[in-house]
C-alpha atoms as a PDB file:
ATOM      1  CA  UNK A   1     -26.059   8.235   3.039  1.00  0.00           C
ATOM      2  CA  UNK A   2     -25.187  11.452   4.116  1.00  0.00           C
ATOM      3  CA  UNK A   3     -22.859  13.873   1.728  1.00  0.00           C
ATOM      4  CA  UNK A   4     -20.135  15.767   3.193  1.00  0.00           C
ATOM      5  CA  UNK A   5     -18.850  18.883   2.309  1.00  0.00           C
ATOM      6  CA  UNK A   6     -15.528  17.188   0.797  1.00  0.00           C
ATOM      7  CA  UNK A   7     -17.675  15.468  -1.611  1.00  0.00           C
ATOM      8  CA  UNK A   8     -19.942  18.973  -2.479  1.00  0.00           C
ATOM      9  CA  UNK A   9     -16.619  20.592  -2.893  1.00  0.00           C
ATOM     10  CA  UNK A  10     -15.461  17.733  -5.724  1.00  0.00           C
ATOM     11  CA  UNK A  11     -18.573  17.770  -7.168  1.00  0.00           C
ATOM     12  CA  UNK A  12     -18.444  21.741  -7.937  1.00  0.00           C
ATOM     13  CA  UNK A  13     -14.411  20.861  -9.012  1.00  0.00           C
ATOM     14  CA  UNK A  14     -15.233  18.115 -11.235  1.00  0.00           C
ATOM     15  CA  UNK A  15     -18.192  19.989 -12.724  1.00  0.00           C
ATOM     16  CA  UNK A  16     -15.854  22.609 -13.311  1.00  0.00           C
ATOM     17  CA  UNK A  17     -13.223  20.953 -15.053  1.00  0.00           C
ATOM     18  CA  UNK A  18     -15.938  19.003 -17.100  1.00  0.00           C
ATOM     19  CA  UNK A  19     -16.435  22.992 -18.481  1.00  0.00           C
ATOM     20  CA  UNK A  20     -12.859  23.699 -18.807  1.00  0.00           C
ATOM     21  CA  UNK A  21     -12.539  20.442 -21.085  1.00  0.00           C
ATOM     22  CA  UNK A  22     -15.806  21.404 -22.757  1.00  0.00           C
ATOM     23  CA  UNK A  23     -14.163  24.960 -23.458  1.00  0.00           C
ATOM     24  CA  UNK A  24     -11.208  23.379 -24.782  1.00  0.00           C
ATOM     25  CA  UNK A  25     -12.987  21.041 -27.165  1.00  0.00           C
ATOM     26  CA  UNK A  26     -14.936  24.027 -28.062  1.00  0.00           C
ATOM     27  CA  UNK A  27     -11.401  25.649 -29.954  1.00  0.00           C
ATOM     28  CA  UNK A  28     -11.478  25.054 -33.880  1.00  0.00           C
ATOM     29  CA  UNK A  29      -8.344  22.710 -34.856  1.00  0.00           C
ATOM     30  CA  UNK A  30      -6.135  25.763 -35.484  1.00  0.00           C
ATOM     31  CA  UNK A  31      -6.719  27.331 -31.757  1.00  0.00           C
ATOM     32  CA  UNK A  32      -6.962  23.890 -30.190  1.00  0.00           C
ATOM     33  CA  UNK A  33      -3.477  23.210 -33.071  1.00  0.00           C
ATOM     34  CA  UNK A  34      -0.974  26.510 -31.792  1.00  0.00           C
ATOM     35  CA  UNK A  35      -1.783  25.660 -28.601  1.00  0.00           C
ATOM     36  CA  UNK A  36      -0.399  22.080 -28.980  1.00  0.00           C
ATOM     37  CA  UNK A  37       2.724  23.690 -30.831  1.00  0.00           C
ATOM     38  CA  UNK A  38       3.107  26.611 -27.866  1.00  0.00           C
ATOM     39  CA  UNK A  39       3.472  23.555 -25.197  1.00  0.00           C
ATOM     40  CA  UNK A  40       5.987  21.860 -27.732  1.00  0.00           C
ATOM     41  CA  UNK A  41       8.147  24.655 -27.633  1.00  0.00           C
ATOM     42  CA  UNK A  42       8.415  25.161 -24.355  1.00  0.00           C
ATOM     43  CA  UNK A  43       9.431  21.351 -23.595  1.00  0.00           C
ATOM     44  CA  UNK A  44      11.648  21.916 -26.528  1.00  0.00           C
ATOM     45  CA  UNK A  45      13.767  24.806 -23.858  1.00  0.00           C
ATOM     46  CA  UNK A  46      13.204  22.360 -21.087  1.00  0.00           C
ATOM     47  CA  UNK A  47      14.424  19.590 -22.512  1.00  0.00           C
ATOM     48  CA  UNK A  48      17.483  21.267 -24.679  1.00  0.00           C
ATOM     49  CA  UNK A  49      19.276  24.323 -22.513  1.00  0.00           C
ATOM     50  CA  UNK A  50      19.723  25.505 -26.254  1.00  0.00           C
ATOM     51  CA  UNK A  51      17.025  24.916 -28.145  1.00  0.00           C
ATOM     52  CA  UNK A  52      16.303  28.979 -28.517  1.00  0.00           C
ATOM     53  CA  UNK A  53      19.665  29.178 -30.345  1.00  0.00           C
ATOM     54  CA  UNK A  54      18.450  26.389 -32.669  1.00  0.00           C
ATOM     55  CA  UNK A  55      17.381  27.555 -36.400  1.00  0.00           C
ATOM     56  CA  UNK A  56      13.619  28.248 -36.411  1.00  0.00           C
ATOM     57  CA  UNK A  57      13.011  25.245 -38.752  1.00  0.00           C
ATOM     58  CA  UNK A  58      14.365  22.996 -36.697  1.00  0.00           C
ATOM     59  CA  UNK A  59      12.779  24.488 -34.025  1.00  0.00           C
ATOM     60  CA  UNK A  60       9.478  24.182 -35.627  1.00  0.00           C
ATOM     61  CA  UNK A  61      10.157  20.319 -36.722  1.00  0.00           C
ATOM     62  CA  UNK A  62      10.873  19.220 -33.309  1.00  0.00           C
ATOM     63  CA  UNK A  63       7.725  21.020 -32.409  1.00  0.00           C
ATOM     64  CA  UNK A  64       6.172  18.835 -35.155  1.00  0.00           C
ATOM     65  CA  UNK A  65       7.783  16.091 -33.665  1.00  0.00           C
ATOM     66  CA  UNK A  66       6.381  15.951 -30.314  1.00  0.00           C
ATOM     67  CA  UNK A  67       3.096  17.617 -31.137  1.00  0.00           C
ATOM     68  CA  UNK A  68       0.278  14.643 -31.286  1.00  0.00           C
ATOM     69  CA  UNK A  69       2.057  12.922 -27.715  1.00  0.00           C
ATOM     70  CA  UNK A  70       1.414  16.370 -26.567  1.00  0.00           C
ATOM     71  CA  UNK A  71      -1.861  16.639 -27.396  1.00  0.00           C
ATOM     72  CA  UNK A  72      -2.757  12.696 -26.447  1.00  0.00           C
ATOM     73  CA  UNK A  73      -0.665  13.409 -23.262  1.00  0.00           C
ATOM     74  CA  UNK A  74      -3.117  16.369 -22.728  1.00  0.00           C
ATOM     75  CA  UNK A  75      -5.853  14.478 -23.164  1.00  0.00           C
ATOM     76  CA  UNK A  76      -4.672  11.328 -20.616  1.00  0.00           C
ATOM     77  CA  UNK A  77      -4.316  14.284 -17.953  1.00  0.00           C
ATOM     78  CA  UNK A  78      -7.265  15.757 -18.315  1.00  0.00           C
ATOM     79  CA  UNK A  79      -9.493  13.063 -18.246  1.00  0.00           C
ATOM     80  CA  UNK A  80      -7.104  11.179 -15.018  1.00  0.00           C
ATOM     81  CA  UNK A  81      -8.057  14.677 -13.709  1.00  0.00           C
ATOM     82  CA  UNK A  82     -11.295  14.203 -13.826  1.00  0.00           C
ATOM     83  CA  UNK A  83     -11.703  10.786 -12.297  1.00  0.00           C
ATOM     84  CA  UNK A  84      -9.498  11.736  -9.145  1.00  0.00           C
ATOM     85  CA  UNK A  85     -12.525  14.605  -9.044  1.00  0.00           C
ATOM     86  CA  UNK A  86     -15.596  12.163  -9.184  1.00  0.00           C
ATOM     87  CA  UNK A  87     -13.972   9.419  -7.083  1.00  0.00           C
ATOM     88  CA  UNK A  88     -13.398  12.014  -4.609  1.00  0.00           C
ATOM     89  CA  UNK A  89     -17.392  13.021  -5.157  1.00  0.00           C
ATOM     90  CA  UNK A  90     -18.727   9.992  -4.433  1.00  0.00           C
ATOM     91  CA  UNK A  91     -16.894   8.929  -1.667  1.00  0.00           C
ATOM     92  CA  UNK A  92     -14.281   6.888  -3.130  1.00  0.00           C
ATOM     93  CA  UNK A  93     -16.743   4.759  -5.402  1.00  0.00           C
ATOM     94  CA  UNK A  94     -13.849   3.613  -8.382  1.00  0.00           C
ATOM     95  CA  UNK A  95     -16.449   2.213 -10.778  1.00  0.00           C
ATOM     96  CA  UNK A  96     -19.292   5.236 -11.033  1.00  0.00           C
ATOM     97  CA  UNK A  97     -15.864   8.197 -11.037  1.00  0.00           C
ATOM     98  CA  UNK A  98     -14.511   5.633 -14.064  1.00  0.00           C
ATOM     99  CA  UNK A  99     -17.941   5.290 -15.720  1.00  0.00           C
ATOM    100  CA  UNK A 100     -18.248   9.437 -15.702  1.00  0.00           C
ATOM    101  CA  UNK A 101     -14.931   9.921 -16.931  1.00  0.00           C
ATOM    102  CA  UNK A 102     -15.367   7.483 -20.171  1.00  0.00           C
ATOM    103  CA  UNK A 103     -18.827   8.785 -20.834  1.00  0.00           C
ATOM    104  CA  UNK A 104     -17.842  12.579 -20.758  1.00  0.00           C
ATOM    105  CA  UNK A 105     -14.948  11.542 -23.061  1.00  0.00           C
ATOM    106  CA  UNK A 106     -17.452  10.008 -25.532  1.00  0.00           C
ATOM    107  CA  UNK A 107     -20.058  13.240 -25.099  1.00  0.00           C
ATOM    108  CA  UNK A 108     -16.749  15.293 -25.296  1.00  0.00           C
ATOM    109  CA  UNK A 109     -15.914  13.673 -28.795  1.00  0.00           C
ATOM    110  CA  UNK A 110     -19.458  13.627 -30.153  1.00  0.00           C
ATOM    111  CA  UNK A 111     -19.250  17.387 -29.282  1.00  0.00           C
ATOM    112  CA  UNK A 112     -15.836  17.891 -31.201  1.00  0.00           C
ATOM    113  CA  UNK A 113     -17.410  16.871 -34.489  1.00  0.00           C
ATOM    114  CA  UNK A 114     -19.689  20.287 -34.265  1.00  0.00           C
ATOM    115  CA  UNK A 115     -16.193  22.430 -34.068  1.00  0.00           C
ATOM    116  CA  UNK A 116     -15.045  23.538 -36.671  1.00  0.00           C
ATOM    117  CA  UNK A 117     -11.861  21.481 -37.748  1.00  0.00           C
ATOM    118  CA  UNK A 118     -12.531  18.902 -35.406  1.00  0.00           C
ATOM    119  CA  UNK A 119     -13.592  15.598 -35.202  1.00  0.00           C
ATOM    120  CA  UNK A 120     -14.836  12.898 -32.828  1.00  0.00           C
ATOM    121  CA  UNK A 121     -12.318   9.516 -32.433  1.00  0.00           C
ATOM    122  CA  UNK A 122     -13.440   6.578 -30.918  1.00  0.00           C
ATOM    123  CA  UNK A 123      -9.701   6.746 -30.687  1.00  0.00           C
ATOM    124  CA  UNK A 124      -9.547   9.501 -28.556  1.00  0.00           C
ATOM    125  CA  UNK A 125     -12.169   8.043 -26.338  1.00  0.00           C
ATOM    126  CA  UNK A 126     -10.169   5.063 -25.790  1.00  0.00           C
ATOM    127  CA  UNK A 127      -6.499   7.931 -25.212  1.00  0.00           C
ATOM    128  CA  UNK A 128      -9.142   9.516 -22.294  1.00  0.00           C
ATOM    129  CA  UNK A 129     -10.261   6.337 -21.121  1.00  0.00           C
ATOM    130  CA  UNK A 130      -6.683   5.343 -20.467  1.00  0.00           C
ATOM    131  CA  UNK A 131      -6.235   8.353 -18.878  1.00  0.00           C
ATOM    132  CA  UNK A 132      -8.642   7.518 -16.549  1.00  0.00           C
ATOM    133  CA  UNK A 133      -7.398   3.721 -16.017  1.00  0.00           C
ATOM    134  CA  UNK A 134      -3.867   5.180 -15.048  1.00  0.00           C
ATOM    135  CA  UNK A 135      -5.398   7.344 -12.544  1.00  0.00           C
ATOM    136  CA  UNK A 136      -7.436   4.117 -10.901  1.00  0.00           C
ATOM    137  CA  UNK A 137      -4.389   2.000 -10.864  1.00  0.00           C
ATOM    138  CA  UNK A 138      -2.547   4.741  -8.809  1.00  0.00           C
ATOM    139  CA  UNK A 139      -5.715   5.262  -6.532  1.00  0.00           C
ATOM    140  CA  UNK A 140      -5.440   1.417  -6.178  1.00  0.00           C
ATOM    141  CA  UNK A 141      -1.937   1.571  -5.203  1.00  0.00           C
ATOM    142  CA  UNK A 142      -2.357   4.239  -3.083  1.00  0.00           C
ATOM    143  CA  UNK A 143      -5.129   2.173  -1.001  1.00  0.00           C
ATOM    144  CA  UNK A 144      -3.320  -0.756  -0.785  1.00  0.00           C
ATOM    145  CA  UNK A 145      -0.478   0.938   0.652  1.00  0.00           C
ATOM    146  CA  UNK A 146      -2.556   2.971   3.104  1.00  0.00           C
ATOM    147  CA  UNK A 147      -4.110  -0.168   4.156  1.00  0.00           C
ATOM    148  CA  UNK A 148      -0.775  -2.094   4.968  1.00  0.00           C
ATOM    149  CA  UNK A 149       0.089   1.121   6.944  1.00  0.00           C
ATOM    150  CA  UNK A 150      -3.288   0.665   8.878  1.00  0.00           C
ATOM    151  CA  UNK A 151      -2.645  -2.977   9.381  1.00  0.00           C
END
């Protein structure tokens, strides 16, 4: 089987973004905890055209509010990220980019448990690992449909 240079350019992209996730997971739960909050608030003045004119607590609580689907949210992307990478690596293989993905998230939370604040979820896993599963189902859908067009 010969490798092209698509699939040596996703491999040095997905290895990359394995890194970027490992730095992230590398942030103790207060780094890793006003980041979360800093992405809250700015949703908070996309979503409401005055939510800087709002009272700080409030603020803060709707901040609160949306914080974990945030942070799970995060994680889903990341880890959908991740499989587009490998599946692009290895030549459209689904079940080897899917495999990586879930097994990085597992090394990723085993990792967590070494950071300060942090811990490693079989939950989380799982969050990832759906992550990954929406990204296959759209890669599925977006097959099928090229293959109709090709028909």
């Amino acid at each position: 089987m010969k490798v092209t240079k698509k699939q040596i350019v996703f491999t040095i992209l997905a290895i990359l973004w394995m890194a970027t996730i490992f730095y992230f997971s590398s942030r103790t739960a207060d780094e890793s905890t006003t980041q979360s909050e800093g992405v809250s608030f700015i949703l908070g003045n996309i979503i409401y055209k005055d939510f800087n004119e709002w009272p700080l607590s409030e603020q803060i609580e709707f901040a609160d509010s949306i914080s974990n689907v945030v942070r799970k949210g995060a994680h889903m992307t990341e880890y959908a990220i991740l499989f587009i990478l490998w599946f692009n690596a290895f030549g459209s293989n689904i079940p080897i980019a899917f495999a990586i993905a879930v097994l990085y998230a597992s090394t990723d939370e085993f990792h967590q448990r070494f950071v300060k604040g942090r811990t490693g979820k079989v939950e989380d896993v799982l969050i990832d690992a759906c992550g990954a599963l929406i990204a296959v189902i759209i890669t599925e859908i977006i097959i099928l449909i090229k293959k109709k067009k090709g028909a």
